[in-house]
Protein backbone atom coordinates (compact mmCIF):
# COMPACT_ATOMS: atom_id res chain seq x y z
CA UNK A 1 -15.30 -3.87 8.90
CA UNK A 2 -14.84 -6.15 6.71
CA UNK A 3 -17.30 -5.44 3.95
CA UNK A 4 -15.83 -1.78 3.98
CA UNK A 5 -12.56 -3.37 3.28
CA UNK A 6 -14.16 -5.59 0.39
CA UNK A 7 -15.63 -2.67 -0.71
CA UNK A 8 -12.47 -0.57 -0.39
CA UNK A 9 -9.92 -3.15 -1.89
CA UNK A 10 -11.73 -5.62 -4.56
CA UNK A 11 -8.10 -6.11 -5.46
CA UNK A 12 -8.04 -8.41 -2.93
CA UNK A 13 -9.71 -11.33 -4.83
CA UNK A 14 -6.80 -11.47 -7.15
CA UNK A 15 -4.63 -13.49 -4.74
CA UNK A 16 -4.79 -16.49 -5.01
CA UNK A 17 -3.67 -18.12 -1.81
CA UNK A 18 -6.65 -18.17 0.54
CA UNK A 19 -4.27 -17.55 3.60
CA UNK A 20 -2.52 -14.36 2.52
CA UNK A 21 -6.20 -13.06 0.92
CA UNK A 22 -6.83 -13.22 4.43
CA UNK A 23 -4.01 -11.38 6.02
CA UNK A 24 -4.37 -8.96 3.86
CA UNK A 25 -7.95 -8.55 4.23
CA UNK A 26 -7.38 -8.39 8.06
CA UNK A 27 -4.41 -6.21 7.87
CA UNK A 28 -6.92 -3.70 6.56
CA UNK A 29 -9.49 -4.17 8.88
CA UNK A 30 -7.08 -4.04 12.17
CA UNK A 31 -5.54 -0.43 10.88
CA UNK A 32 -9.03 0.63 9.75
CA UNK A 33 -10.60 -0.10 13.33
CA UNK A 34 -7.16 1.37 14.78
CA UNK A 35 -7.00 4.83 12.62
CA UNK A 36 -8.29 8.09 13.74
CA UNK A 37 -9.16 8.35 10.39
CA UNK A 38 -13.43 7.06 8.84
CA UNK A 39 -12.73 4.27 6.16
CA UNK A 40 -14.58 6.72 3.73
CA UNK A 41 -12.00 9.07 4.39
CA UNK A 42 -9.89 7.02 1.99
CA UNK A 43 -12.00 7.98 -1.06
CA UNK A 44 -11.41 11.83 0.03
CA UNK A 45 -7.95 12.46 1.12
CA UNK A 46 -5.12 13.22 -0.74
CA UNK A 47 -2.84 10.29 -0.52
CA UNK A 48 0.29 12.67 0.10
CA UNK A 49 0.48 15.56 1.98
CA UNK A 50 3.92 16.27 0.43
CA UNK A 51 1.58 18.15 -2.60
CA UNK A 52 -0.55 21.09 -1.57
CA UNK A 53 -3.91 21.23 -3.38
CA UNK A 54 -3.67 17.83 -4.46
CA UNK A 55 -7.15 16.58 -5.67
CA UNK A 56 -6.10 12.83 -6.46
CA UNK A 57 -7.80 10.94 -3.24
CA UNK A 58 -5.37 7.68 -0.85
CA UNK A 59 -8.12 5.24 -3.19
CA UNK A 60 -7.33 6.22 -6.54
CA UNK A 61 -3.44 6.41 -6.00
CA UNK A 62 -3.72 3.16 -4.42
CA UNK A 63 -5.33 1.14 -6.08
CA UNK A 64 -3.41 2.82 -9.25
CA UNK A 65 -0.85 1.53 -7.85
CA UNK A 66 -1.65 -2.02 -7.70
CA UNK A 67 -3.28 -2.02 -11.02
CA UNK A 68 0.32 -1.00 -12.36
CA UNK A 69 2.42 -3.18 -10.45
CA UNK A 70 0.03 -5.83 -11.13
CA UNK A 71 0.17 -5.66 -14.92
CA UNK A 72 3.84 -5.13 -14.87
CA UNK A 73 4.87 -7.89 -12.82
CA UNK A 74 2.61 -10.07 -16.10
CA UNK A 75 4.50 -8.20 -18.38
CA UNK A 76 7.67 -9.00 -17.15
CA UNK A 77 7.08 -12.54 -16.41
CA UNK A 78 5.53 -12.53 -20.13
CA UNK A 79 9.27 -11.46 -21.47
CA UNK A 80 11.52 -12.79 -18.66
CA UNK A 81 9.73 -16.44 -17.42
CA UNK A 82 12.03 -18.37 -15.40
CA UNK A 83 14.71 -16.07 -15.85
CA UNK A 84 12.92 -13.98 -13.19
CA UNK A 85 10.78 -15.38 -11.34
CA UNK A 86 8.07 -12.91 -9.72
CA UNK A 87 5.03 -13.80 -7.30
CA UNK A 88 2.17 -12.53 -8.45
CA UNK A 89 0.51 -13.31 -5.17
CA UNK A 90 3.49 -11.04 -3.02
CA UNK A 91 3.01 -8.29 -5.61
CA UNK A 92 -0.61 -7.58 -5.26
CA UNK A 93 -0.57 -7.98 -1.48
CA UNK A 94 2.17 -5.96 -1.47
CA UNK A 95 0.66 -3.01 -3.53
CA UNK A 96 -2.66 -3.60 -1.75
CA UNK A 97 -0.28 -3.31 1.91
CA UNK A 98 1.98 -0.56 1.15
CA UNK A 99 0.71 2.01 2.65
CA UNK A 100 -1.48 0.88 5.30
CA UNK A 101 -0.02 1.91 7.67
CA UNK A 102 -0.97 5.80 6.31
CA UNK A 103 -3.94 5.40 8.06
CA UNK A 104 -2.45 5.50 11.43
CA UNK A 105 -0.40 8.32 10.18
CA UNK A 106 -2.77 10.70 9.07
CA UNK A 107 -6.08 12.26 10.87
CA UNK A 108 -8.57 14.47 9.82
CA UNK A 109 -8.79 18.19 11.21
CA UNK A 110 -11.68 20.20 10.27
CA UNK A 111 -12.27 18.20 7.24
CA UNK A 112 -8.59 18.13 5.84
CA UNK A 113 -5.99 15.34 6.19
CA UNK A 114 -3.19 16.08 8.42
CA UNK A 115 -0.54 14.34 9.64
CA UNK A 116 -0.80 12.79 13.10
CA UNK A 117 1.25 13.19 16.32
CA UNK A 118 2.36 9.48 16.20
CA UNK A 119 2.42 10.00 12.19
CA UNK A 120 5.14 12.78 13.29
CA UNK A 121 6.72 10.28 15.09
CA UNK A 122 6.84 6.64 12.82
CA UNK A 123 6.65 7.07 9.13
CA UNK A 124 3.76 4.88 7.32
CA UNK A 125 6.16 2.10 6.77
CA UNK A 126 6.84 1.10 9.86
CA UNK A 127 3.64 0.95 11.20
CA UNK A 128 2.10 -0.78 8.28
CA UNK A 129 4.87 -2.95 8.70
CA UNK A 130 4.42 -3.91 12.47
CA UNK A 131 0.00 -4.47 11.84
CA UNK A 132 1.17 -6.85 8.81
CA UNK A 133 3.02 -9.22 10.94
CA UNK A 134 0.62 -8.70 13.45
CA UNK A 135 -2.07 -10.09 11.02
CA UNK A 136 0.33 -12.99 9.86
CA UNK A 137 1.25 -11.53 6.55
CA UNK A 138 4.36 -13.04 5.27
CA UNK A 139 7.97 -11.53 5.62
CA UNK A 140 8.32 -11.09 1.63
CA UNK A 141 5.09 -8.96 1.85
CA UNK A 142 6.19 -7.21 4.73
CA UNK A 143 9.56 -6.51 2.78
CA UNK A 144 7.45 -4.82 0.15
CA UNK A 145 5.55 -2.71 2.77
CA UNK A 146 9.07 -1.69 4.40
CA UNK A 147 10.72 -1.14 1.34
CA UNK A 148 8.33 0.39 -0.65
CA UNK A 149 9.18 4.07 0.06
CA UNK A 150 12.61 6.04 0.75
CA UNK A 151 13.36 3.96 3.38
CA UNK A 152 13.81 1.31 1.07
CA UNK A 153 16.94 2.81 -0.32
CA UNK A 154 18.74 1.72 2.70
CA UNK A 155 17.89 -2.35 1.78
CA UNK A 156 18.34 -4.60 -1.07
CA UNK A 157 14.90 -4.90 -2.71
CA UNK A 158 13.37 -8.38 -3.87
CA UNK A 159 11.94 -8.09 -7.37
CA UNK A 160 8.57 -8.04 -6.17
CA UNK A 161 9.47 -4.74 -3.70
CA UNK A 162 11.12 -3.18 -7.11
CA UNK A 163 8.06 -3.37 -9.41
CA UNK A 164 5.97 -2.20 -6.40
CA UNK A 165 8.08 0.61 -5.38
CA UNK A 166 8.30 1.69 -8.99
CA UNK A 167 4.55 1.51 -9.73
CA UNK A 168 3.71 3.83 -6.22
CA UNK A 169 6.51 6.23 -7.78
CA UNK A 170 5.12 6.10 -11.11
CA UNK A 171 1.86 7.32 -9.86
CA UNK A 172 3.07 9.57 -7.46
CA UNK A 173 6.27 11.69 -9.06
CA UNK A 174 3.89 13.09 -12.08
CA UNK A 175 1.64 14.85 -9.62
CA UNK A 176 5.00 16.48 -7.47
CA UNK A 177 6.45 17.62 -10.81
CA UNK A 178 3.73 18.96 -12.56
């Protein structure tokens, strides 16, 4: 499982601390070998189901996303510096994490993505959430996984979760309002 998750998430190699490179890396492979869903699925599905007839697959949002928050968490320590202090590190695991736990909430029916019967029950949040710590991943990443979506709204955000959150928006609201 592992090489599918290299091969899913070369993202991964951008953190630099070897211990959260491999949290992440195992968060991965713990919901991949836990999902109802085939790893290749990820390079098919829509990553919403909130859109009908959406043709943009859970890889290409994804790693979208951390592309984005990646280059503006640089940007903004290129202007800011000290002022506001970001961690790389705890932005691109926490892009690479967000929604992890999706894969426990969807399953495939007849070839389409649907949601699933415990995805009905516990948004993607909370279960990527609970595999994270699980896998040892850090409470500032696991903020970021929380926080990332609507149920964010209900928390103070740490910078990190902000440029995160705003990056899977970014990527996400064009396609709902088009």
């Amino acid at each position: 499982m592992r090489d599918v998750v290299q091969q899913l998430w070369p993202e991964i190699e951008w953190i630099q601390s070897p211990e959260l490179k491999e949290a992440v890396t195992r968060t991965w492979e713990v919901s991949l070998e836990r999902s109802p869903l085939d790893p290749m699925d990820l390079r098919k599905i829509p990553f919403t189901l909130l859109i009908p007839d959406l043709d943009v697959t859970f890889m290409e949002h994804k790693r979208a996303v951390v592309h984005i928050a990646r280059r503006s968490a640089e940007a903004m320590g290129e202007f800011f510096g000290a002022k506001l202090p970001i961690d790389l590190d705890t932005v691109i695991a926490g892009a690479i994490l967000a929604d992890v736990g999706k894969v426990l909430e969807y399953e495939t029916v007849n070839g389409k993505a649907v949601q699933s019967d415990r995805g009905r029950k516990l948004r993607h949040p909370f279960t990527g959430v609970a595999v994270a710590m699980e896998c040892g991943v850090p409470d500032d990443v696991c903020h970021i996984i929380a926080a990332h979506a609507d149920e964010g709204n209900l928390v103070t955000r740490s910078t990190e979760a902000y440029i995160v959150h705003h990056a899977d928006f970014m990527s996400y609201l064009p396609f709902k309002n088009r």
